[in-house]
N, C-alpha and C. Protein backbone atom coordinates (compact mmCIF):
# COMPACT_ATOMS: atom_id res chain seq x y z
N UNK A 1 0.85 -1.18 0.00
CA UNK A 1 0.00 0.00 0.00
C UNK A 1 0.90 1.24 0.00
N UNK A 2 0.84 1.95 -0.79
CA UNK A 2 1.65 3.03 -1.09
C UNK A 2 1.20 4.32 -0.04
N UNK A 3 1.94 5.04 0.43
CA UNK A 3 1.86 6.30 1.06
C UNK A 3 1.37 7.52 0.09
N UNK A 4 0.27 8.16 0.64
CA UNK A 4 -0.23 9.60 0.14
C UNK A 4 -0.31 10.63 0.78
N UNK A 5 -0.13 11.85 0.73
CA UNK A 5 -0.66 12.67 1.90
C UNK A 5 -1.64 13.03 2.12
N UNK A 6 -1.89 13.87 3.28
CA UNK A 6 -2.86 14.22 3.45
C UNK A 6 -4.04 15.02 2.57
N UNK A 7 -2.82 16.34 1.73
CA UNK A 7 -3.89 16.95 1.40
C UNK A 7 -4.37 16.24 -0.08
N UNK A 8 -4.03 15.36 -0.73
CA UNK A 8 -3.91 13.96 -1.96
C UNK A 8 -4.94 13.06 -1.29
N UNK A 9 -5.25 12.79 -0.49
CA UNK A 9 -6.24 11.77 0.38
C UNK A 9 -7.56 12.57 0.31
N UNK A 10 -7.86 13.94 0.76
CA UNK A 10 -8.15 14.71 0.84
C UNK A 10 -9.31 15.15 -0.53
N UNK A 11 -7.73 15.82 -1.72
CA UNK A 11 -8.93 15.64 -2.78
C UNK A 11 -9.23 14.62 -3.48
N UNK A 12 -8.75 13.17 -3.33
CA UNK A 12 -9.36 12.29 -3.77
C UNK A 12 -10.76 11.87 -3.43
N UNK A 13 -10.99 12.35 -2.28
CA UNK A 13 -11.99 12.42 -1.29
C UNK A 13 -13.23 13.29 -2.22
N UNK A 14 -12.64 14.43 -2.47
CA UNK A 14 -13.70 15.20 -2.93
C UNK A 14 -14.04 14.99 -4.00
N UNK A 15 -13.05 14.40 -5.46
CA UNK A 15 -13.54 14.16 -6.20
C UNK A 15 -14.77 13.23 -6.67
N UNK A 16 -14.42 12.43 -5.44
CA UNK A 16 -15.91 11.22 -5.73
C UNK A 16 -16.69 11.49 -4.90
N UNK A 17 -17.00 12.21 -4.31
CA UNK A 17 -18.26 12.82 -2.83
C UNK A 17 -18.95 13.61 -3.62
N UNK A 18 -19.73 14.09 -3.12
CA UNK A 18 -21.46 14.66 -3.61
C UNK A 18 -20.61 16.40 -3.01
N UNK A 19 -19.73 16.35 -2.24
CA UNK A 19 -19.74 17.77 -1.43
C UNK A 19 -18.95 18.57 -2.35
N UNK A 20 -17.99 18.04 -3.39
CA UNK A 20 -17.16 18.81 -4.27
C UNK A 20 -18.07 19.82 -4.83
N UNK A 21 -19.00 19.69 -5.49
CA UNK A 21 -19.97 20.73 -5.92
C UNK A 21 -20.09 21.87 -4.92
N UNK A 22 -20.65 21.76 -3.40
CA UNK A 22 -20.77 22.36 -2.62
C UNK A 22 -19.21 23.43 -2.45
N UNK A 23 -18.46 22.97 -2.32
CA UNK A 23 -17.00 23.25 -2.10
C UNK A 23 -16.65 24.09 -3.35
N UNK A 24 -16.81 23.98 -4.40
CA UNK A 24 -17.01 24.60 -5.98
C UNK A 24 -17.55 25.88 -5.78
N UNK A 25 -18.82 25.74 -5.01
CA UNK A 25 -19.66 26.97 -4.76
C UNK A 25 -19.36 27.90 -3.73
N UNK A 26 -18.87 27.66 -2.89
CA UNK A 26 -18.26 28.29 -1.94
C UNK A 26 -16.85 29.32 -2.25
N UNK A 27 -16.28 28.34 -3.29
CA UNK A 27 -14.78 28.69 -3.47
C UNK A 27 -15.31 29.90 -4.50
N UNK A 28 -16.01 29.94 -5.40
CA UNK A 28 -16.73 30.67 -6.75
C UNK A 28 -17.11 32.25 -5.71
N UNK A 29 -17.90 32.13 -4.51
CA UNK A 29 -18.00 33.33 -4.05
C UNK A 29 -16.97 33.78 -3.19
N UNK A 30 -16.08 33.64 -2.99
CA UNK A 30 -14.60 33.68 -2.17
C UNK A 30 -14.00 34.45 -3.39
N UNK A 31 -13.30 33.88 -4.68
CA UNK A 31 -13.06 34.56 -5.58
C UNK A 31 -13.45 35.21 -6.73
N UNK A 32 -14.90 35.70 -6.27
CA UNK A 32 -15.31 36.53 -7.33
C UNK A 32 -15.13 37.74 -7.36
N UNK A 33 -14.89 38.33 -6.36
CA UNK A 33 -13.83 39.80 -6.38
C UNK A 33 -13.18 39.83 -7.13
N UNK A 34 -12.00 38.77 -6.87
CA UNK A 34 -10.91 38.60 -7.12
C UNK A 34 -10.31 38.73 -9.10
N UNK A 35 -11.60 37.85 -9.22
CA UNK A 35 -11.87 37.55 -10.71
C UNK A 35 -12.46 38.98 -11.49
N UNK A 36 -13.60 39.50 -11.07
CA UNK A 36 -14.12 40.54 -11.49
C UNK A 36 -14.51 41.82 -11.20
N UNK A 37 -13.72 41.95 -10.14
CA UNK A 37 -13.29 43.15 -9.58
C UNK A 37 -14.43 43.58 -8.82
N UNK A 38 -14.25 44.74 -7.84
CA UNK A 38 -15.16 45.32 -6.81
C UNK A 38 -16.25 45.84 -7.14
N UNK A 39 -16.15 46.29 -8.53
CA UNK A 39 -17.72 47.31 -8.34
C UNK A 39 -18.83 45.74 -8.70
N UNK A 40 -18.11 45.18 -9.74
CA UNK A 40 -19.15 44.40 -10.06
C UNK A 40 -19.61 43.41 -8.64
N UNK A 41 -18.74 43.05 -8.16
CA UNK A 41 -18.68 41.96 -7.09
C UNK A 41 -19.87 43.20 -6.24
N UNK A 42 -19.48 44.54 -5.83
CA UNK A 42 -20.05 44.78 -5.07
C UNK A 42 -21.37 44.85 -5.83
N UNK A 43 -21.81 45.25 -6.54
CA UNK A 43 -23.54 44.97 -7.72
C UNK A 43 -23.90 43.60 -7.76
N UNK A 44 -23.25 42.57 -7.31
CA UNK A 44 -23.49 41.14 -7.63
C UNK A 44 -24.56 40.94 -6.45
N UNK A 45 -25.52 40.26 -6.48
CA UNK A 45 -26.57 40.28 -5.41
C UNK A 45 -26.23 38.17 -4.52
N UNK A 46 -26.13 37.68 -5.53
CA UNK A 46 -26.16 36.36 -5.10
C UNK A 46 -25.16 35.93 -6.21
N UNK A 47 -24.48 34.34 -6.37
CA UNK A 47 -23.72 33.67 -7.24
C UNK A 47 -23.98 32.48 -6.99
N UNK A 48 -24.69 31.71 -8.08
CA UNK A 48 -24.74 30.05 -7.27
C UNK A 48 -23.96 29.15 -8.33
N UNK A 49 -23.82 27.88 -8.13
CA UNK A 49 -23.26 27.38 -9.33
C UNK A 49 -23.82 25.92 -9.33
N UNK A 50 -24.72 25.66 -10.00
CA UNK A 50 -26.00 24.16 -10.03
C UNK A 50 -25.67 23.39 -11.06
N UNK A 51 -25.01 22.55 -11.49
CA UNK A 51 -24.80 21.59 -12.64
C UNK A 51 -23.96 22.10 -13.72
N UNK A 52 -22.94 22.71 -13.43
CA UNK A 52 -22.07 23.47 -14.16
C UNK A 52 -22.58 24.83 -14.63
N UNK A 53 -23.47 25.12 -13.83
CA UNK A 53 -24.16 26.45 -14.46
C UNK A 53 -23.97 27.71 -13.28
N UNK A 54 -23.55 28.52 -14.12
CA UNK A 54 -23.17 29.89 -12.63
C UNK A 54 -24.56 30.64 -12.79
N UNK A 55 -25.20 30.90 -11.41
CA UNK A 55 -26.13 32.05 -11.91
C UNK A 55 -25.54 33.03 -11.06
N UNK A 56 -25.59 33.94 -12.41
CA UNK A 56 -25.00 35.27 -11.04
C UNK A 56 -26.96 36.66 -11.19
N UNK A 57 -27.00 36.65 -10.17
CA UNK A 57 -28.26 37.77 -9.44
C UNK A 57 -28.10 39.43 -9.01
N UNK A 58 -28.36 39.75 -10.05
CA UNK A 58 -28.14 41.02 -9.89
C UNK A 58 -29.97 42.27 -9.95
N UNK A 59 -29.35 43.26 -9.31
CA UNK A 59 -30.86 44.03 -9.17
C UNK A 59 -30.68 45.36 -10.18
N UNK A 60 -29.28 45.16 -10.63
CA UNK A 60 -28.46 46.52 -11.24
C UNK A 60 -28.60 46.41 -13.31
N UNK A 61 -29.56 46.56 -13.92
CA UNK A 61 -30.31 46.43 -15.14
C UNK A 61 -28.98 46.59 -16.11
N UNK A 62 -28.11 47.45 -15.59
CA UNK A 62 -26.70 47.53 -17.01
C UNK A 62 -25.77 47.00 -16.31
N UNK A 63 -25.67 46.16 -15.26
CA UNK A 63 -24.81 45.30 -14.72
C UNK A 63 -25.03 43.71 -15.59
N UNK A 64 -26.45 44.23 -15.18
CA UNK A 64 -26.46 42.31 -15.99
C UNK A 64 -26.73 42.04 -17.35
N UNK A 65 -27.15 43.38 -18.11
CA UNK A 65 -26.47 43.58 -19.82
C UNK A 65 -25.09 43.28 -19.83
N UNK A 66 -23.89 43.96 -19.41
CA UNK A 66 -22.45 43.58 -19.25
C UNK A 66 -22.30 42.02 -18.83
N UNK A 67 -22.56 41.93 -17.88
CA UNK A 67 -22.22 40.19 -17.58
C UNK A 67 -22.99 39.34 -18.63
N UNK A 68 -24.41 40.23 -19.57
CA UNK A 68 -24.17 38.63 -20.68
C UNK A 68 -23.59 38.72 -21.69
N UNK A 69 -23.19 40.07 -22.19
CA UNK A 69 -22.02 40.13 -23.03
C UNK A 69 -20.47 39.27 -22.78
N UNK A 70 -20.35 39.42 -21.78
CA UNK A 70 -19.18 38.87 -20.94
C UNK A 70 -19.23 37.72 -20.53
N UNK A 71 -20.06 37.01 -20.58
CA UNK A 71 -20.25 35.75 -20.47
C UNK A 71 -18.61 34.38 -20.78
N UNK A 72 -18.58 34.49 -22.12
CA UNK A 72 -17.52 33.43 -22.41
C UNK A 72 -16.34 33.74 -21.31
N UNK A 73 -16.14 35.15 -21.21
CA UNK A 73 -15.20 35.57 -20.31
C UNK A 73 -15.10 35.14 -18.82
N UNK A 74 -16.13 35.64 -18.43
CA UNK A 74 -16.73 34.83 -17.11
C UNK A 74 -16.19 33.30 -16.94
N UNK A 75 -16.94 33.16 -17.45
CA UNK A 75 -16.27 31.44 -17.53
C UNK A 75 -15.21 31.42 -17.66
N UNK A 76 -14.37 31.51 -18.61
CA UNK A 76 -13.01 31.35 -18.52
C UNK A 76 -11.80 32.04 -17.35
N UNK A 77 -12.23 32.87 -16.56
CA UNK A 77 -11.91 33.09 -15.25
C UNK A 77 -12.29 32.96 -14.55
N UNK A 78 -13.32 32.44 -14.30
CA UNK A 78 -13.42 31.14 -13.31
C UNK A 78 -12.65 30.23 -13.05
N UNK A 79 -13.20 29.35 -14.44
CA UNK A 79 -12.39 28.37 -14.54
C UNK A 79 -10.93 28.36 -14.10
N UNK A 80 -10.41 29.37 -14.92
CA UNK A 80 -8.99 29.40 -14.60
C UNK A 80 -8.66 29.52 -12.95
N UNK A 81 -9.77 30.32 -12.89
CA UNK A 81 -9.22 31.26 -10.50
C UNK A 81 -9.73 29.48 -10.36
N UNK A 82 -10.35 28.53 -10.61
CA UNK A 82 -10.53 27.65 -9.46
C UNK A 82 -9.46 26.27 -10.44
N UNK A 83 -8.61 26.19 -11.32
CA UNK A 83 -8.37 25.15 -11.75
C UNK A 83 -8.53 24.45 -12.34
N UNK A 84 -9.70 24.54 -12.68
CA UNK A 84 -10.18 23.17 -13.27
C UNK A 84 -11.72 23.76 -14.30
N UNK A 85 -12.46 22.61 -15.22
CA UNK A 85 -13.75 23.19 -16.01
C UNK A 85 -14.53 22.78 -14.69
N UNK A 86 -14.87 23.89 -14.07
CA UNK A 86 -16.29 23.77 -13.29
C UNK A 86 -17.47 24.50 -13.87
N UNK A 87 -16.94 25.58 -14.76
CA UNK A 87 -18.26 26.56 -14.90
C UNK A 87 -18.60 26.17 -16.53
N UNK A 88 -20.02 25.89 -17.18
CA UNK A 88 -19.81 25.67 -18.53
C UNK A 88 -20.97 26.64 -19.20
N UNK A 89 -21.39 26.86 -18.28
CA UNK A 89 -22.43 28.14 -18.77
C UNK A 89 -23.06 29.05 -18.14
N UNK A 90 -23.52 30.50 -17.84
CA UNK A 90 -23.28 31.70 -17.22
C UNK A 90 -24.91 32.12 -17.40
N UNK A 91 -25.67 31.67 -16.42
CA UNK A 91 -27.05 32.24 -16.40
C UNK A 91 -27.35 33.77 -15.15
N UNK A 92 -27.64 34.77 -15.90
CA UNK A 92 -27.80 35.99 -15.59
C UNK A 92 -29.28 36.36 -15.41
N UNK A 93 -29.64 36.64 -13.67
CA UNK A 93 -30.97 36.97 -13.61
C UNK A 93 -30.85 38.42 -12.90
């Protein structure tokens, strides 16, 4: 039996658990500042992410014209801030 570490035990763990999704979603509102800077983050009302789908919730009418223009973009910094394809399509309410 070969030796792994902890944090390798860890995400092997998550990859086959039901909670990685959860953990996905969490990490998505942690770096969405980060990704799209303050004003928007601060106009962003909610962010969820349900079956590869981000919804981002906004109350701000030319906020969420911009984010569906921006869409492919979106995604692709995501993706990139978390690693891996988690996000595959960008629903704007």
């Amino acid at each position: 039996m070969g030796e792994i570490s902890l944090q390798d035990a860890i995400q092997q763990f998550l990859q086959k658990s039901r909670l990685k999704s959860g953990i996905q979603a969490v990490r998505i509102e942690e770096i969405w500042e980060q990704v799209m800077g303050k004003t928007i983050a601060k106009y962003t009302d909610k962010i969820q992410i349900i079956n590869h789908t981000l919804y981002i919730t906004s109350a701000v009418a030319p906020l969420k014209n911009e984010l569906l223009y921006q869409k492919e973009k979106i995604i692709e910094r995501v993706n990139e801030a978390l690693g891996e394809k988690v996000v595959r399509d960008v629903v704007v309410k």
